[in-house]
Protein backbone atom coordinates (compact mmCIF):
# COMPACT_ATOMS: atom_id res chain seq x y z
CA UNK A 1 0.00 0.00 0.00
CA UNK A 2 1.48 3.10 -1.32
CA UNK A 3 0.47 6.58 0.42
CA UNK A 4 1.67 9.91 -1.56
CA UNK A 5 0.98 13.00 0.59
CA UNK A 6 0.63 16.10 -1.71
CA UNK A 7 1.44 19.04 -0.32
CA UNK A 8 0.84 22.31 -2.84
CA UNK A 9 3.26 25.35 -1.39
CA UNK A 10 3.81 28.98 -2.07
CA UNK A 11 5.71 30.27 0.95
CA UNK A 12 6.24 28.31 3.17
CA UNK A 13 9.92 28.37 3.81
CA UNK A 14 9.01 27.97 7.75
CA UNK A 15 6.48 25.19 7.56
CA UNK A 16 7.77 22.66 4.83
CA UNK A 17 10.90 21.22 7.13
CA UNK A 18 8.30 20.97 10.29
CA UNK A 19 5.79 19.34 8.01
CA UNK A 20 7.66 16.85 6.47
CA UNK A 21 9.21 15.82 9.81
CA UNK A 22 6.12 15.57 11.32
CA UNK A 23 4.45 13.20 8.19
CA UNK A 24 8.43 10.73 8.88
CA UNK A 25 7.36 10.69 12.58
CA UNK A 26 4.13 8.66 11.83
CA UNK A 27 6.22 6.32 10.99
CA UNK A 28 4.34 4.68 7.94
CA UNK A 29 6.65 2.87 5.86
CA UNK A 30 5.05 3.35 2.76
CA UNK A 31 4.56 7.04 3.24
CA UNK A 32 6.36 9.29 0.70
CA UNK A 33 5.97 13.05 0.53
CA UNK A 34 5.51 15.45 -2.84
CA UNK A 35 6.26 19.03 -2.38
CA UNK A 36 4.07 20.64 -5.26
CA UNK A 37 5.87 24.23 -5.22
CA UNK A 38 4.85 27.17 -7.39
CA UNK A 39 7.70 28.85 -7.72
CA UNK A 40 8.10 30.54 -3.84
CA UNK A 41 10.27 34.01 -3.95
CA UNK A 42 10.87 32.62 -0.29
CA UNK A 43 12.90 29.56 -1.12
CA UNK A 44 10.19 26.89 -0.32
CA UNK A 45 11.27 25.03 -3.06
CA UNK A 46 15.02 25.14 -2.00
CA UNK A 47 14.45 24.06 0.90
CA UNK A 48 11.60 21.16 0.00
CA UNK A 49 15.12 19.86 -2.47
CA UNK A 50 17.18 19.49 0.39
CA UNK A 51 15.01 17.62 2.26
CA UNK A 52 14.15 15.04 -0.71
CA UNK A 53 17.87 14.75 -1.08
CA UNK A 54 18.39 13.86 2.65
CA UNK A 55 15.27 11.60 2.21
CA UNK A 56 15.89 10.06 -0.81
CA UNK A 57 13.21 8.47 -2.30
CA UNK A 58 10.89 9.26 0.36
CA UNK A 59 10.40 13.40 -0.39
CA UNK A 60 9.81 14.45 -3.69
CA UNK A 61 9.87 17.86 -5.05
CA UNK A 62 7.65 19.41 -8.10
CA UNK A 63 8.67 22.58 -9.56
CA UNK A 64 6.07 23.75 -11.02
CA UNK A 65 6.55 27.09 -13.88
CA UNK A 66 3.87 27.21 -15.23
CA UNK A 67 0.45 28.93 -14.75
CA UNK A 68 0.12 29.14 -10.46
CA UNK A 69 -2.91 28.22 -8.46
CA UNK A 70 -4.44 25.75 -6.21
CA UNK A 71 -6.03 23.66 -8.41
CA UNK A 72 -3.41 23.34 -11.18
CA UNK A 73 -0.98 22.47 -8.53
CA UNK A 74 -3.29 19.84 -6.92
CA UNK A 75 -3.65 18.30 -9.83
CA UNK A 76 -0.15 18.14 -11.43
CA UNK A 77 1.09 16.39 -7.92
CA UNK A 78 -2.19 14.61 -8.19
CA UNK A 79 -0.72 13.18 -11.42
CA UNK A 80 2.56 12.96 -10.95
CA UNK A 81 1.33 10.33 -7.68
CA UNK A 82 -0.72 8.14 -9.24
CA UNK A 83 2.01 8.07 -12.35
CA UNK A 84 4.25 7.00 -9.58
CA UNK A 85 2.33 4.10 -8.14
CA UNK A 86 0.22 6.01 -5.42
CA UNK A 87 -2.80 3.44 -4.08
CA UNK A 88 -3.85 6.25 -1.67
CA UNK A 89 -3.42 10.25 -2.19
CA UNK A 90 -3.22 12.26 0.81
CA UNK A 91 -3.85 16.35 -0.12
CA UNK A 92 -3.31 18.72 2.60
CA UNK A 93 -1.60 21.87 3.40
CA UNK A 94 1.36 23.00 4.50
CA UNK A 95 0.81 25.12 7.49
CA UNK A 96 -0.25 22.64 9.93
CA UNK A 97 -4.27 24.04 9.95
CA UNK A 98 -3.97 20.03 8.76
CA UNK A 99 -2.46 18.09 11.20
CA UNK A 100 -0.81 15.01 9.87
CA UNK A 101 -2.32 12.81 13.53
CA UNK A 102 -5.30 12.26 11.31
CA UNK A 103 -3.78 10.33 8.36
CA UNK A 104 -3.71 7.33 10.29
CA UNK A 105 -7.96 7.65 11.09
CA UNK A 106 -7.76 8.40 7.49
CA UNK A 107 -6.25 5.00 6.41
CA UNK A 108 -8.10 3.38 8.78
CA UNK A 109 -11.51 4.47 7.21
CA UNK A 110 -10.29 4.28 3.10
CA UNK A 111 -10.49 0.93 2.25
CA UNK A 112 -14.58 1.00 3.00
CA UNK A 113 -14.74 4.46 1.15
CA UNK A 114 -13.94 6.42 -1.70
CA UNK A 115 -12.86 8.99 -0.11
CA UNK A 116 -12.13 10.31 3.29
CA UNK A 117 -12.58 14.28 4.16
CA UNK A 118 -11.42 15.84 7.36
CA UNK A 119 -14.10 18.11 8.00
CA UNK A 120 -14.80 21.09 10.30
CA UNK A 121 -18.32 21.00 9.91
CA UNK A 122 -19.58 17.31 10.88
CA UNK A 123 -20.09 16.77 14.62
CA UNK A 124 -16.92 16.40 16.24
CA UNK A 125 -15.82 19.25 14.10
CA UNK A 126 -13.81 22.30 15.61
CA UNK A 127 -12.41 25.74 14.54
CA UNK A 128 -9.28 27.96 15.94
CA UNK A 129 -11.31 29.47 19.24
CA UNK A 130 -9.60 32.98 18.02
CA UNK A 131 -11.31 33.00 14.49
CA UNK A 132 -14.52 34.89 16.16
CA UNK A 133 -18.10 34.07 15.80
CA UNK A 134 -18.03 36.45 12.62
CA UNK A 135 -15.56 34.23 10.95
CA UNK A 136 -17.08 31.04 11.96
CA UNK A 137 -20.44 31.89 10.68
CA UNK A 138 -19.26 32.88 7.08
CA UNK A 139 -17.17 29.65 6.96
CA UNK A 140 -19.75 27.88 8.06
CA UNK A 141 -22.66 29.54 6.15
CA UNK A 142 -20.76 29.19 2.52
CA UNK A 143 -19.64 25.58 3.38
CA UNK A 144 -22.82 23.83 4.78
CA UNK A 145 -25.49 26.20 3.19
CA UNK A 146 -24.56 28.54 0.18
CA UNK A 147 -22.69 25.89 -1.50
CA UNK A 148 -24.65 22.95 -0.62
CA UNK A 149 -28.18 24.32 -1.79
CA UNK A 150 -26.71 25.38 -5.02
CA UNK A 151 -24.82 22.17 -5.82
CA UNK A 152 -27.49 20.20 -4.06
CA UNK A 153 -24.75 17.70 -2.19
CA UNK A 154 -24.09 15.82 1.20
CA UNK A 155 -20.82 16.96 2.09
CA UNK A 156 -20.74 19.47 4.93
CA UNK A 157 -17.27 20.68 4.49
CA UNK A 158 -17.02 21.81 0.43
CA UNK A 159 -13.82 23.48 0.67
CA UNK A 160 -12.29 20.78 2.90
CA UNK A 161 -8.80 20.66 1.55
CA UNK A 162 -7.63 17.54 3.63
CA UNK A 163 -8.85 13.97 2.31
CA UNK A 164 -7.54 10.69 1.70
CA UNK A 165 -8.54 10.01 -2.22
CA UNK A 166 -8.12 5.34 -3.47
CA UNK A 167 -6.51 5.74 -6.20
CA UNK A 168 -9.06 4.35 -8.34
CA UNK A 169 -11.30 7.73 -7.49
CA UNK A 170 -9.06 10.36 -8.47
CA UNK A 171 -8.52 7.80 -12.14
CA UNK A 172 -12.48 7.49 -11.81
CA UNK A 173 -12.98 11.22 -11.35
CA UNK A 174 -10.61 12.11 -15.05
CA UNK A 175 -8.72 15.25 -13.27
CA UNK A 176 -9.01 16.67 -17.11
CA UNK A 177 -12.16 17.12 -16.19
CA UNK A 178 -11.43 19.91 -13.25
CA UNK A 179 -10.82 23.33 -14.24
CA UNK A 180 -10.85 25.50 -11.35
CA UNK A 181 -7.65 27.36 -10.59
CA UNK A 182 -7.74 28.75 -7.01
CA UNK A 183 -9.91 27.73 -4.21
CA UNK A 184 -12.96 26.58 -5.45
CA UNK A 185 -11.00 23.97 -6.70
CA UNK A 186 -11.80 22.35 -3.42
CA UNK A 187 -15.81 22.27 -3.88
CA UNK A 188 -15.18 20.74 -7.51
CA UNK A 189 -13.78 17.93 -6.73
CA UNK A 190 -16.21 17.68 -4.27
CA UNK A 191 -19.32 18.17 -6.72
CA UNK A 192 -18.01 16.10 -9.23
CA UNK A 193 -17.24 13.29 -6.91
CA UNK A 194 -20.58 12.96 -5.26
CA UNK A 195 -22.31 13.30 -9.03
CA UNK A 196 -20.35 10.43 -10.14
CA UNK A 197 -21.44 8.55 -6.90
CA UNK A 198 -18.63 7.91 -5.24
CA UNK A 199 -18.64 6.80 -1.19
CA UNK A 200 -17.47 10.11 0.89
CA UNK A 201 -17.04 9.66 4.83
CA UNK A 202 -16.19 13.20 6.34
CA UNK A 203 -14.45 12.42 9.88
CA UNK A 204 -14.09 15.80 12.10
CA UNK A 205 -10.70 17.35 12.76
CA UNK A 206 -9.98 20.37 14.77
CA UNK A 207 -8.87 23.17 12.35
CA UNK A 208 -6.37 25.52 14.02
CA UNK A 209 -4.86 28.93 12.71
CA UNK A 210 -1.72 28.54 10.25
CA UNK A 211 1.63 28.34 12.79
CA UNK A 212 3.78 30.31 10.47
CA UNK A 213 3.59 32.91 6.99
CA UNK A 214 0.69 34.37 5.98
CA UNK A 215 -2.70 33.30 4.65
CA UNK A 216 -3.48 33.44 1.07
CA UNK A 217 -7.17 33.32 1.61
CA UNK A 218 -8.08 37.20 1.32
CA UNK A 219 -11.33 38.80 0.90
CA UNK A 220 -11.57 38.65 -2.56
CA UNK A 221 -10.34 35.09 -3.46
CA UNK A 222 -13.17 33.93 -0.77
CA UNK A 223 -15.52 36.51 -3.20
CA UNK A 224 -14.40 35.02 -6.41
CA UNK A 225 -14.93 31.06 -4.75
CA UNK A 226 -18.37 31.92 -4.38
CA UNK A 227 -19.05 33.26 -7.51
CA UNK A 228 -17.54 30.63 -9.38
CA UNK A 229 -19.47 27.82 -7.37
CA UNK A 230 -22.22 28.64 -10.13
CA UNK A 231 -20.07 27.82 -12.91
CA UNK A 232 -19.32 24.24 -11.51
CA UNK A 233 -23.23 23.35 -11.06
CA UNK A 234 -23.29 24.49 -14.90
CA UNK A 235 -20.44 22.64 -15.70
CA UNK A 236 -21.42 19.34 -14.14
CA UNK A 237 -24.62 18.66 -13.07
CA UNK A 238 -25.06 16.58 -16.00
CA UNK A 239 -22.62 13.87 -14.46
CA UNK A 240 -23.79 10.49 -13.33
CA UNK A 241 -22.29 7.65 -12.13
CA UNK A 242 -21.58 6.16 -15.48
CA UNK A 243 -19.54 8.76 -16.29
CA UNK A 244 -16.77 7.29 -14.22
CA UNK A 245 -13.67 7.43 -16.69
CA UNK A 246 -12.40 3.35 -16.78
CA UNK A 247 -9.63 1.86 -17.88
């Protein structure tokens, strides 16, 4: 059983030594890291090389130059794991709001599923206790209502960037078929996947505040993820489950 943890970075000089220790420390044998880095001013990528060279075969490193964003990054390491023999893909980010203690609940749970989502919305589910009750509510407004009633799906946590994805989904899903760029990425994959009918199990995770750097998610990219949730219902909502792409 392969695991490939893909880890999309833009600055994150601080966190991507931390992380990847953290991810060894599990110790799951099979466990190999990808660094997916757009091209950090801050050395991220530097530093992500260095590590895969003192863990050989282990850490990988992606240096992406072309076009940035979430979504193209997701899925060029998405690509580049299951090229490379991935049975499970683990995405999550790089400043420890996604703890790697959950991977192993995650593995536990993925051979009954098709998918595993750590969620901040199911019960169970927590949030940093110094993001406000202003915060919380829009998080938890455009997650579990806005997006849901447009796109008419389960899922509680739509932009849930941590999740445990078989193999055979992310083949089943045909990542050609994704186009979003930034974060809205997140609730396409999730649309798509529940149109084509795969199993989803969200398990809850406590979401803390980034330990280091800055957040990318301003004002306006949260504006522009909301917008664009329209153009994935138009996109997709002809999807059904034979759809699937097979081999």
């Amino acid at each position: 059983m392969q695991l490939t943890v893909v880890i999309p970075t833009y600055n994150e000089a601080d966190n991507v030594g931390p992380m990847a220790q953290a991810l060894f420390d599990l110790g799951i044998p099979t466990l190999e890291v990808l660094i997916v880095d757009d091209e950090s001013p801050d050395g991220t990528g530097q530093i992500a090389a260095q590590l895969a060279a003192q863990h050989a075969g282990r850490m990988h490193v992606l240096h992406r130059t072309g076009p940035r964003g979430l979504g193209v990054a997701y899925k060029d390491g998405f690509r580049w794991a299951l090229e490379h023999g991935a049975d499970y893909v683990v995405q999550m980010d790089c400043d420890f709001s996604h703890s790697p203690e959950y991977i192993p609940q995650f593995l536990e749970h993925i051979p009954h599923y098709d998918v595993v989502v750590g969620s901040r919305y199911v019960r169970g589910g927590r949030i940093d206790e110094n993001w406000g009750r202003g915060r919380w509510l829009l998080s938890w407004w455009a997650n579990s209502v806005y997006t849901r009633l447009i796109l008419g799906i389960e899922t509680m946590d739509t932009t849930a960037g941590f999740k445990c994805w078989r193999r055979e989904t992310l083949e089943g899903i045909d990542l050609s078929r994704i186009r979003s760029q930034g974060y809205v990425f997140q609730v396409e994959m999730a649309y798509v996947t529940e149109r084509l009918g795969y199993r989803v199990l969200e398990i809850p995770i406590y979401f803390p505040d980034r330990q280091a750097g800055e957040s990318k998610m301003t004002m306006k990219v949260k504006a522009e993820a909301a917008l664009r949730v329209w153009e994935v219902l138009r996109r997709h909502r002809h999807l059904r489950p034979s759809d699937r792409l097979t081999a």
